[in-house]
PDB file of N, CA and C in Angstrom:
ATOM      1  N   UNK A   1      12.760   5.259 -28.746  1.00  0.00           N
ATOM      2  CA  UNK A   1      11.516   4.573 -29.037  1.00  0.00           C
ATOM      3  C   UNK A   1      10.357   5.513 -28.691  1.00  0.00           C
ATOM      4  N   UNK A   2       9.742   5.716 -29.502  1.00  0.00           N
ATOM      5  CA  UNK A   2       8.585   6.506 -29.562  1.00  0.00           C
ATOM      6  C   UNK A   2       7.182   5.545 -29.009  1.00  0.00           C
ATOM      7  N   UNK A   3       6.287   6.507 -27.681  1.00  0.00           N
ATOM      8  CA  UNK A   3       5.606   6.100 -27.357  1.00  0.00           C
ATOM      9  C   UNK A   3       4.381   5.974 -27.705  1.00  0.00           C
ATOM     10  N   UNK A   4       3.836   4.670 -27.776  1.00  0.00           N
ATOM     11  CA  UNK A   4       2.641   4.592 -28.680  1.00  0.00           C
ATOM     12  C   UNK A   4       1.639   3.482 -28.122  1.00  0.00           C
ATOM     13  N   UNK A   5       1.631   3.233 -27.230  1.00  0.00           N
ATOM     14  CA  UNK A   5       0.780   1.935 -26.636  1.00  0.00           C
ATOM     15  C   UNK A   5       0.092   2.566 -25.282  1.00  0.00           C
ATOM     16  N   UNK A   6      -1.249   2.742 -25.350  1.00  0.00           N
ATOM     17  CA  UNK A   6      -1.756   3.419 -24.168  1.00  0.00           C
ATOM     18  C   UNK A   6      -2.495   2.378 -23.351  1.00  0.00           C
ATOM     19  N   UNK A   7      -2.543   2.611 -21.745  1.00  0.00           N
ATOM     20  CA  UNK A   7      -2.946   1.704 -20.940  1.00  0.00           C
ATOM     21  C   UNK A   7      -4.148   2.778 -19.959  1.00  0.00           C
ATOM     22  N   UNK A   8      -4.994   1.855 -20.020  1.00  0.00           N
ATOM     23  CA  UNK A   8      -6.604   2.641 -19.721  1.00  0.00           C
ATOM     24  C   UNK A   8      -7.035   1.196 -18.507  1.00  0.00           C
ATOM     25  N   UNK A   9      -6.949   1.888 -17.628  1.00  0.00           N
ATOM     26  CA  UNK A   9      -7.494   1.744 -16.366  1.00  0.00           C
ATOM     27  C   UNK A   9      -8.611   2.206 -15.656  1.00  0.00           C
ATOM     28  N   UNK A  10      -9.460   1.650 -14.931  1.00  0.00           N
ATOM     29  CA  UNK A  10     -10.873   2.346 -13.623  1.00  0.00           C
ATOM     30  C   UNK A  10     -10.209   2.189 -12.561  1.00  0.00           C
ATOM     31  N   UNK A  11     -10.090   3.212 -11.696  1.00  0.00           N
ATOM     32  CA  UNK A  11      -9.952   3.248 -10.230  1.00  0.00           C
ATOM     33  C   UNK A  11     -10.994   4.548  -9.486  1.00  0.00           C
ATOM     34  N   UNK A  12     -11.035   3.732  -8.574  1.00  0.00           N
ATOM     35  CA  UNK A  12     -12.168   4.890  -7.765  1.00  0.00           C
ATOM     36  C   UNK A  12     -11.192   6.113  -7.855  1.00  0.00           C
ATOM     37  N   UNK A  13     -12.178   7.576  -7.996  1.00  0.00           N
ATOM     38  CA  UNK A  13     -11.412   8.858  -7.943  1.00  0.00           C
ATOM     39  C   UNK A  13     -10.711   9.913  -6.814  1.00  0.00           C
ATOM     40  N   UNK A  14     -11.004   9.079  -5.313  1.00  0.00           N
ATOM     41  CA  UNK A  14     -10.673   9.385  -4.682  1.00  0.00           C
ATOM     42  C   UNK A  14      -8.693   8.882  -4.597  1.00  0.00           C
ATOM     43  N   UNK A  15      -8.995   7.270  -4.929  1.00  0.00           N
ATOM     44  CA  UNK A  15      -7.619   6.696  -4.403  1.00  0.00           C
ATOM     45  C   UNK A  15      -6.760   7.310  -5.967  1.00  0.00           C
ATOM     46  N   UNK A  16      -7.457   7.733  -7.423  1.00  0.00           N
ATOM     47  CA  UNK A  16      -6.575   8.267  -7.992  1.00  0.00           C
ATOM     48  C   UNK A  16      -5.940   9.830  -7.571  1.00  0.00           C
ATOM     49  N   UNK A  17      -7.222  10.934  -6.904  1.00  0.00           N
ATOM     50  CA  UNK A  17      -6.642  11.915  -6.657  1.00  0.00           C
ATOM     51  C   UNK A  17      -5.733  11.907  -6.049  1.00  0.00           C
ATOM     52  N   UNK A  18      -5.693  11.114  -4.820  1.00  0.00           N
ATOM     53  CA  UNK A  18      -4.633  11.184  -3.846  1.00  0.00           C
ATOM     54  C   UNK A  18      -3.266  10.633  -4.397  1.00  0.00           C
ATOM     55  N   UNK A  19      -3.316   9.814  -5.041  1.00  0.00           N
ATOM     56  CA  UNK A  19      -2.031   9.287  -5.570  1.00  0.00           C
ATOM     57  C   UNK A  19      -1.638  10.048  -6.635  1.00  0.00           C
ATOM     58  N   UNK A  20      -2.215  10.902  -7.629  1.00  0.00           N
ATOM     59  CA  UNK A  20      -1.615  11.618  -8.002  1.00  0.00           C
ATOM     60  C   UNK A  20      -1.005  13.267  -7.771  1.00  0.00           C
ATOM     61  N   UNK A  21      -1.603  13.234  -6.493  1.00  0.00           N
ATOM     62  CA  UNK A  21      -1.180  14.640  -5.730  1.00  0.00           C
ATOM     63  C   UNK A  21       0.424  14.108  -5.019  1.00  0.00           C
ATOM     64  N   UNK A  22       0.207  12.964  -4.608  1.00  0.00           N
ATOM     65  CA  UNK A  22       1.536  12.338  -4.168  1.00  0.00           C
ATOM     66  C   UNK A  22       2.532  12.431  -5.497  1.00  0.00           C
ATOM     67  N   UNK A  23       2.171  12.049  -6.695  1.00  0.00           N
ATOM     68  CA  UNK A  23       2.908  11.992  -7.885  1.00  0.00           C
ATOM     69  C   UNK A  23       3.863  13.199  -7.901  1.00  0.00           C
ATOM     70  N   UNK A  24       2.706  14.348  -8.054  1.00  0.00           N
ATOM     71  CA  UNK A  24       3.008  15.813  -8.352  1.00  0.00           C
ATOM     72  C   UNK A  24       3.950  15.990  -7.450  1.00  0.00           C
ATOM     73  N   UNK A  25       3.808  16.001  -6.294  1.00  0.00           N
ATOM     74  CA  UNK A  25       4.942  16.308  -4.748  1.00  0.00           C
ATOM     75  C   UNK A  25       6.590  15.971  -4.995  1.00  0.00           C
ATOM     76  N   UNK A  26       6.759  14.565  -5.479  1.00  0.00           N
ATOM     77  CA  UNK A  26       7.671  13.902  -6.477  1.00  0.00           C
ATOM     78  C   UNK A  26       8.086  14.768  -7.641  1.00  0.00           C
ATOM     79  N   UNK A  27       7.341  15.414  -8.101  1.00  0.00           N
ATOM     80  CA  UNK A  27       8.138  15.672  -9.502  1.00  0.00           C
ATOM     81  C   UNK A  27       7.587  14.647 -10.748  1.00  0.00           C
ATOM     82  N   UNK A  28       6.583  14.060 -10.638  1.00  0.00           N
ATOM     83  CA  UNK A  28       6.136  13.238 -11.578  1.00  0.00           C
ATOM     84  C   UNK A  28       4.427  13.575 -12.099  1.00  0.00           C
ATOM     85  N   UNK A  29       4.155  12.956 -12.920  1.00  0.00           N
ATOM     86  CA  UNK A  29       3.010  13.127 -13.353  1.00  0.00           C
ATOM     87  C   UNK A  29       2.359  10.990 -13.724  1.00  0.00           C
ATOM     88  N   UNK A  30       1.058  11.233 -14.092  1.00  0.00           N
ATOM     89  CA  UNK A  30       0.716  10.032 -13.622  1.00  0.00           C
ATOM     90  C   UNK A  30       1.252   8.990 -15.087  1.00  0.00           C
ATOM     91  N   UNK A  31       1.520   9.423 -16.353  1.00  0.00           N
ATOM     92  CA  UNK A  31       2.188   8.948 -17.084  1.00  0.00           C
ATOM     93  C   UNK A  31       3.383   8.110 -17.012  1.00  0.00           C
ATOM     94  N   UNK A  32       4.935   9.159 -16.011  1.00  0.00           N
ATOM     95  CA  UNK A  32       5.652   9.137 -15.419  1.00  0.00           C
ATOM     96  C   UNK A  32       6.084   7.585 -14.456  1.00  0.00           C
ATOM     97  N   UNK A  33       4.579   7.603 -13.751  1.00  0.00           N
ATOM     98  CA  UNK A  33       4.650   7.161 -12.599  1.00  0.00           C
ATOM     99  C   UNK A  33       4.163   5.292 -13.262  1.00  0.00           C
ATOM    100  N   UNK A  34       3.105   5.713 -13.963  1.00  0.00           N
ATOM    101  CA  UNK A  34       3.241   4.266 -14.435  1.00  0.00           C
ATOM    102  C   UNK A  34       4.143   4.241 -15.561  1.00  0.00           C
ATOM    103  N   UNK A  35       4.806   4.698 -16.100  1.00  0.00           N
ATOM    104  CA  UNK A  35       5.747   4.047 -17.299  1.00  0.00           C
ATOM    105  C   UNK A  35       7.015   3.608 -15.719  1.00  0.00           C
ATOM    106  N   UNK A  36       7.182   4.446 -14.158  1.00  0.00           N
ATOM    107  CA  UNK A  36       8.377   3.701 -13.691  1.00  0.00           C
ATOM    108  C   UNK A  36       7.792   2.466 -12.925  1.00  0.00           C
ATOM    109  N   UNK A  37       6.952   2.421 -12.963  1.00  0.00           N
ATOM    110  CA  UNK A  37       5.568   1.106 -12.052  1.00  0.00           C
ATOM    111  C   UNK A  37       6.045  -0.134 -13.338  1.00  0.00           C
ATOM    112  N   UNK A  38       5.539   0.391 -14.337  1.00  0.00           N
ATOM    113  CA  UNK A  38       6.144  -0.999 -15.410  1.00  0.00           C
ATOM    114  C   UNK A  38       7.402  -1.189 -15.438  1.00  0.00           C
ATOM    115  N   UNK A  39       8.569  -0.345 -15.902  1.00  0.00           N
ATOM    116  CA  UNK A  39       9.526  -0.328 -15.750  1.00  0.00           C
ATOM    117  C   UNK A  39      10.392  -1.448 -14.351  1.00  0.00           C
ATOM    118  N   UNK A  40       9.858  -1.031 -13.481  1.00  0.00           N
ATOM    119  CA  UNK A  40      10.246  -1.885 -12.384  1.00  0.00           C
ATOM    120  C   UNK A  40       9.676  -3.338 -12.717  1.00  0.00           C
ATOM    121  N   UNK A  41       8.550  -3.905 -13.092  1.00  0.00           N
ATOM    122  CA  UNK A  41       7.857  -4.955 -13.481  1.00  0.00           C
ATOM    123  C   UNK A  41       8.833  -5.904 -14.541  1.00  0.00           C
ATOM    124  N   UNK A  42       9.325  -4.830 -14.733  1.00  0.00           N
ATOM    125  CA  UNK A  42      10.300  -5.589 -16.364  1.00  0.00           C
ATOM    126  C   UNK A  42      11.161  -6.037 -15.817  1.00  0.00           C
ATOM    127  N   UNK A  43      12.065  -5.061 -14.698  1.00  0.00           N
ATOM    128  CA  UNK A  43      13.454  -5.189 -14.192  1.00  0.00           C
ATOM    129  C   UNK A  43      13.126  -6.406 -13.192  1.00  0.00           C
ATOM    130  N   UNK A  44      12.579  -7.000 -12.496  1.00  0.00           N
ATOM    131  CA  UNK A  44      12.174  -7.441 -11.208  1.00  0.00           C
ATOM    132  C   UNK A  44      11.558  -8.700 -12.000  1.00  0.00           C
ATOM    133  N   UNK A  45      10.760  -8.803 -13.122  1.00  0.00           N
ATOM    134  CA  UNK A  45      10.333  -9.959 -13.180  1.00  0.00           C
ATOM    135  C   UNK A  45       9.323 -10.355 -12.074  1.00  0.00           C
ATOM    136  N   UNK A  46       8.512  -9.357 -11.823  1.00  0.00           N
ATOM    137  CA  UNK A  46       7.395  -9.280 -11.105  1.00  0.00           C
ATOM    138  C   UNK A  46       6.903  -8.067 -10.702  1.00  0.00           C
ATOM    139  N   UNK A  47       5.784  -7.899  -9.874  1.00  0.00           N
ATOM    140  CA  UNK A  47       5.315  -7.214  -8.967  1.00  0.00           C
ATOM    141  C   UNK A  47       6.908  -6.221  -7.965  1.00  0.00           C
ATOM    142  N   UNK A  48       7.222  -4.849  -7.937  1.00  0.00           N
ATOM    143  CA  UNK A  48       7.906  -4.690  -7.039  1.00  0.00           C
ATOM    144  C   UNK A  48       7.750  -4.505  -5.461  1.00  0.00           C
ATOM    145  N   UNK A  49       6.646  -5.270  -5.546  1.00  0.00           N
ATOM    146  CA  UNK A  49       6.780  -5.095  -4.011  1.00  0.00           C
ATOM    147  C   UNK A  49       5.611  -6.254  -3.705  1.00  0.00           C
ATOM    148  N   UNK A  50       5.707  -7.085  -2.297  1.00  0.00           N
ATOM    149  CA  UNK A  50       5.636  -8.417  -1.705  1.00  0.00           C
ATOM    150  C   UNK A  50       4.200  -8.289  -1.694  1.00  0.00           C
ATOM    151  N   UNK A  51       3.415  -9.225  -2.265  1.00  0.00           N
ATOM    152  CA  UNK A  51       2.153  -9.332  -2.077  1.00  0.00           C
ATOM    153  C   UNK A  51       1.755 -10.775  -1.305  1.00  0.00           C
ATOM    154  N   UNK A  52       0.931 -10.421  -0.696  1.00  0.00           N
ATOM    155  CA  UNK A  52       0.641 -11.672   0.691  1.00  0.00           C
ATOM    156  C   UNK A  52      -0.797 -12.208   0.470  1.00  0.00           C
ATOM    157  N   UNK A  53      -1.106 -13.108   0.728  1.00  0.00           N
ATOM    158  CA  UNK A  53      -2.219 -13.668   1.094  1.00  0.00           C
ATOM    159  C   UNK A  53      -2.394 -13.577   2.473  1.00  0.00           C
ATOM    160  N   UNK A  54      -2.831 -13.117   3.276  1.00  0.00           N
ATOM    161  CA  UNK A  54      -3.460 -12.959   4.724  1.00  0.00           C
ATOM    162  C   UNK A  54      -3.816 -14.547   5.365  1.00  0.00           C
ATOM    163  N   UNK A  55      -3.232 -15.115   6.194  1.00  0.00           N
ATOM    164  CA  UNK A  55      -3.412 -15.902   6.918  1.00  0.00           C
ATOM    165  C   UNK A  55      -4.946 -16.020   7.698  1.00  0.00           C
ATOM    166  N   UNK A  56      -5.701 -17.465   7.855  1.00  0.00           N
ATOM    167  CA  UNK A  56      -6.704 -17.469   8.520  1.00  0.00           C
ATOM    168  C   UNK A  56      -6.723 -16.353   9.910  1.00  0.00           C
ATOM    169  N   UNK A  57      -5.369 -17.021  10.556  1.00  0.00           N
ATOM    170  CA  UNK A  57      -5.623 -15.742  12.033  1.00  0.00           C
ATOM    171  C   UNK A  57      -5.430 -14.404  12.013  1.00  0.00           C
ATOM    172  N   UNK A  58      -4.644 -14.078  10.497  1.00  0.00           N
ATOM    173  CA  UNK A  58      -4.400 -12.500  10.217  1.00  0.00           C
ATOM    174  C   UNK A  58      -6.021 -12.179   9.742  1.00  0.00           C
ATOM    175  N   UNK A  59      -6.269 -12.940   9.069  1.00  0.00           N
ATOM    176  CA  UNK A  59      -8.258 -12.463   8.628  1.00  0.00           C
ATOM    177  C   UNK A  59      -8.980 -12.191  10.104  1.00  0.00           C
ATOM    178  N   UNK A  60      -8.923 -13.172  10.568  1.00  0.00           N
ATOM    179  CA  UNK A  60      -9.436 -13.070  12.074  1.00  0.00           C
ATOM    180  C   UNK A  60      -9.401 -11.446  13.073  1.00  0.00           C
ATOM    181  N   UNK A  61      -7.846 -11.688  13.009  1.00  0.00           N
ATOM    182  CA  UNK A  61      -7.241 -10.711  13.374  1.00  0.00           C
ATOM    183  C   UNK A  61      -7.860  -8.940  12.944  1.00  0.00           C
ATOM    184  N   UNK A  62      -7.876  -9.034  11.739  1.00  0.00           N
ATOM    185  CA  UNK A  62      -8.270  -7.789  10.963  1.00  0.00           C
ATOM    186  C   UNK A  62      -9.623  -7.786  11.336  1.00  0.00           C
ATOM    187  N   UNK A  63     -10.531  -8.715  11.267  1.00  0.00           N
ATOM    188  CA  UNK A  63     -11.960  -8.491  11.399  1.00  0.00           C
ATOM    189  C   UNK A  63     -12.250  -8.252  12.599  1.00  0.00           C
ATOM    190  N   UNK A  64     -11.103  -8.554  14.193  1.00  0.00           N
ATOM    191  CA  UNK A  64     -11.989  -8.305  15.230  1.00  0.00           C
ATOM    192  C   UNK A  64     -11.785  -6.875  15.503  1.00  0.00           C
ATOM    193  N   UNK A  65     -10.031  -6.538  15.058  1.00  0.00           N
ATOM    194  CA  UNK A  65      -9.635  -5.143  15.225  1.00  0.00           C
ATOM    195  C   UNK A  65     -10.371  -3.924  14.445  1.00  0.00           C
ATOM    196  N   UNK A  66     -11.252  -4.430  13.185  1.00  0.00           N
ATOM    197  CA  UNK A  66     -11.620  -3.368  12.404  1.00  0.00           C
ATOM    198  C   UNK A  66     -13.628  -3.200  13.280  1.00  0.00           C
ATOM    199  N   UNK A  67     -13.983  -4.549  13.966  1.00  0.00           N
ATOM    200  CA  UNK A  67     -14.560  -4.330  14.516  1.00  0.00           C
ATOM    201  C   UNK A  67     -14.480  -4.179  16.356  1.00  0.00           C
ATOM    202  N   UNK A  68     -13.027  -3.325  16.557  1.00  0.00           N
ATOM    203  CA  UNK A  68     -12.842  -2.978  17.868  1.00  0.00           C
ATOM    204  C   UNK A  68     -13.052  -3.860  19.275  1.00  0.00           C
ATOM    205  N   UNK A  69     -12.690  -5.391  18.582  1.00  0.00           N
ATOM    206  CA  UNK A  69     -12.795  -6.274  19.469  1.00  0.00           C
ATOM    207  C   UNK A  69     -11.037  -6.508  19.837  1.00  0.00           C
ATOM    208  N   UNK A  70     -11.191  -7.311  20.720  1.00  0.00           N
ATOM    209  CA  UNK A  70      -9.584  -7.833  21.734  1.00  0.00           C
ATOM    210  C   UNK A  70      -8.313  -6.625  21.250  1.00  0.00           C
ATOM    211  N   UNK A  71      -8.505  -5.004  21.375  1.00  0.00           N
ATOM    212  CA  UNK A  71      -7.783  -4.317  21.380  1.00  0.00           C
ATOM    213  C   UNK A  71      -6.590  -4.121  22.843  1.00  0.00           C
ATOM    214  N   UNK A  72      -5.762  -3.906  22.700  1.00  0.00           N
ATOM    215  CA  UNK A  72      -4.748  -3.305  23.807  1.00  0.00           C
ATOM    216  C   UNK A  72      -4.289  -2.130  23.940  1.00  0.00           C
ATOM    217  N   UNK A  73      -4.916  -0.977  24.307  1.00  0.00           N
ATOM    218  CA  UNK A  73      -4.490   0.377  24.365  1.00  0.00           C
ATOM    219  C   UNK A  73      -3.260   0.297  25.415  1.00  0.00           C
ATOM    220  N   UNK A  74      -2.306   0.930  24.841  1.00  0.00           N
ATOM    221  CA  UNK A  74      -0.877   1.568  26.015  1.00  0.00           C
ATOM    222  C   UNK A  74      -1.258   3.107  25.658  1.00  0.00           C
ATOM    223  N   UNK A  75      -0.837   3.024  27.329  1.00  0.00           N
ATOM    224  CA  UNK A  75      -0.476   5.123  26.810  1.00  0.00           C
ATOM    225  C   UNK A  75       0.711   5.569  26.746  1.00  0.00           C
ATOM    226  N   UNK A  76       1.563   4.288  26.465  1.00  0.00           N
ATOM    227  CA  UNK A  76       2.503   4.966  25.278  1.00  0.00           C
ATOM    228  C   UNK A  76       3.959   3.878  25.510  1.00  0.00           C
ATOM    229  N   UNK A  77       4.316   4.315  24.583  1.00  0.00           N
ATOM    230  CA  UNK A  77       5.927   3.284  24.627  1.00  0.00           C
ATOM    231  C   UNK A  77       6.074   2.196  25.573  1.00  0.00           C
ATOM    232  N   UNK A  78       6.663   3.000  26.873  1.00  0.00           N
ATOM    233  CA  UNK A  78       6.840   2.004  27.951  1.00  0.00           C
ATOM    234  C   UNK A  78       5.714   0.966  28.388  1.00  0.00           C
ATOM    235  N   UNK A  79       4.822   1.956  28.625  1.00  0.00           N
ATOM    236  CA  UNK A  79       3.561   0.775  28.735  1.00  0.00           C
ATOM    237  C   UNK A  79       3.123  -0.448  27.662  1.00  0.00           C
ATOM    238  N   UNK A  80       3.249  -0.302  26.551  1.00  0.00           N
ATOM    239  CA  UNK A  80       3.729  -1.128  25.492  1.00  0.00           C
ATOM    240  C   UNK A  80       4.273  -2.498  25.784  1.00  0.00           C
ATOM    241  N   UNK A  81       5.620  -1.580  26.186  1.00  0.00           N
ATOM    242  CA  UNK A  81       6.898  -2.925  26.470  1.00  0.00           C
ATOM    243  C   UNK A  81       6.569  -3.479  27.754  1.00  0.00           C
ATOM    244  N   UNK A  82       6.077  -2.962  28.740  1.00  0.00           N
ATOM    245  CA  UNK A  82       5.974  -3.712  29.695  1.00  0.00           C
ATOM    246  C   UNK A  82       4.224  -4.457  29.379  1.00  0.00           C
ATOM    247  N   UNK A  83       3.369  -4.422  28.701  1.00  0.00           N
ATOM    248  CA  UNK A  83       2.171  -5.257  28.652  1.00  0.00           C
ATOM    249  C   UNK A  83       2.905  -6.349  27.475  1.00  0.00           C
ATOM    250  N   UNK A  84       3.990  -6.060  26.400  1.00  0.00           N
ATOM    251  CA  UNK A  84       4.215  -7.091  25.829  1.00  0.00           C
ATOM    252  C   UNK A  84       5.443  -8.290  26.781  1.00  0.00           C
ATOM    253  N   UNK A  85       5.826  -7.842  27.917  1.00  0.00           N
ATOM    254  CA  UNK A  85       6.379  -8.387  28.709  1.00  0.00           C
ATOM    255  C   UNK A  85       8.258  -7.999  28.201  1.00  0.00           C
ATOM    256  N   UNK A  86       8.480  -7.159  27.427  1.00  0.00           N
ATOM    257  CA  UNK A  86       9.883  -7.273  27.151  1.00  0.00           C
ATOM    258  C   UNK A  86      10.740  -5.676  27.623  1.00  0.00           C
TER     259      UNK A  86
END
């Protein structure tokens, strides 16, 4: 089957450069990458991968951490496990 149906998209040019430098690293090009992005869509009968709606306390959550509120620094592993109590 000869390809003949083109798909034209806007994305900011930063999040395309980067994803297609990731492409290249792969062995793919950005053609490639969405003909296997659809491909999976077909096989799956959806989206391949889990998309969420964020919970009221996960919103919460994100907004106090992105504004550096109720953080818990460990300095490292152990301290971790012992402030999460396990």
């Amino acid at each position: 089957m000869t390809k003949s149906a083109m798909v034209r998209a806007r994305v900011e040019p930063d999040l395309k450069d980067h994803a297609e430098n990731i492409f290249h690293r792969m062995g793919l090009n950005a053609t490639q990458a969405i003909t296997m992005f659809y491909k999976q869509v077909e096989l799956r009968g959806g989206l391949p991968f889990d998309i969420v709606i964020p919970t009221p306390t996960t919103k919460k959550t994100f907004e106090a951490t992105d504004a550096g509120r109720d953080l818990v620094v460990c300095e490292n592993a152990e301290d971790m496990f012992q402030k999460l109590g396990i």
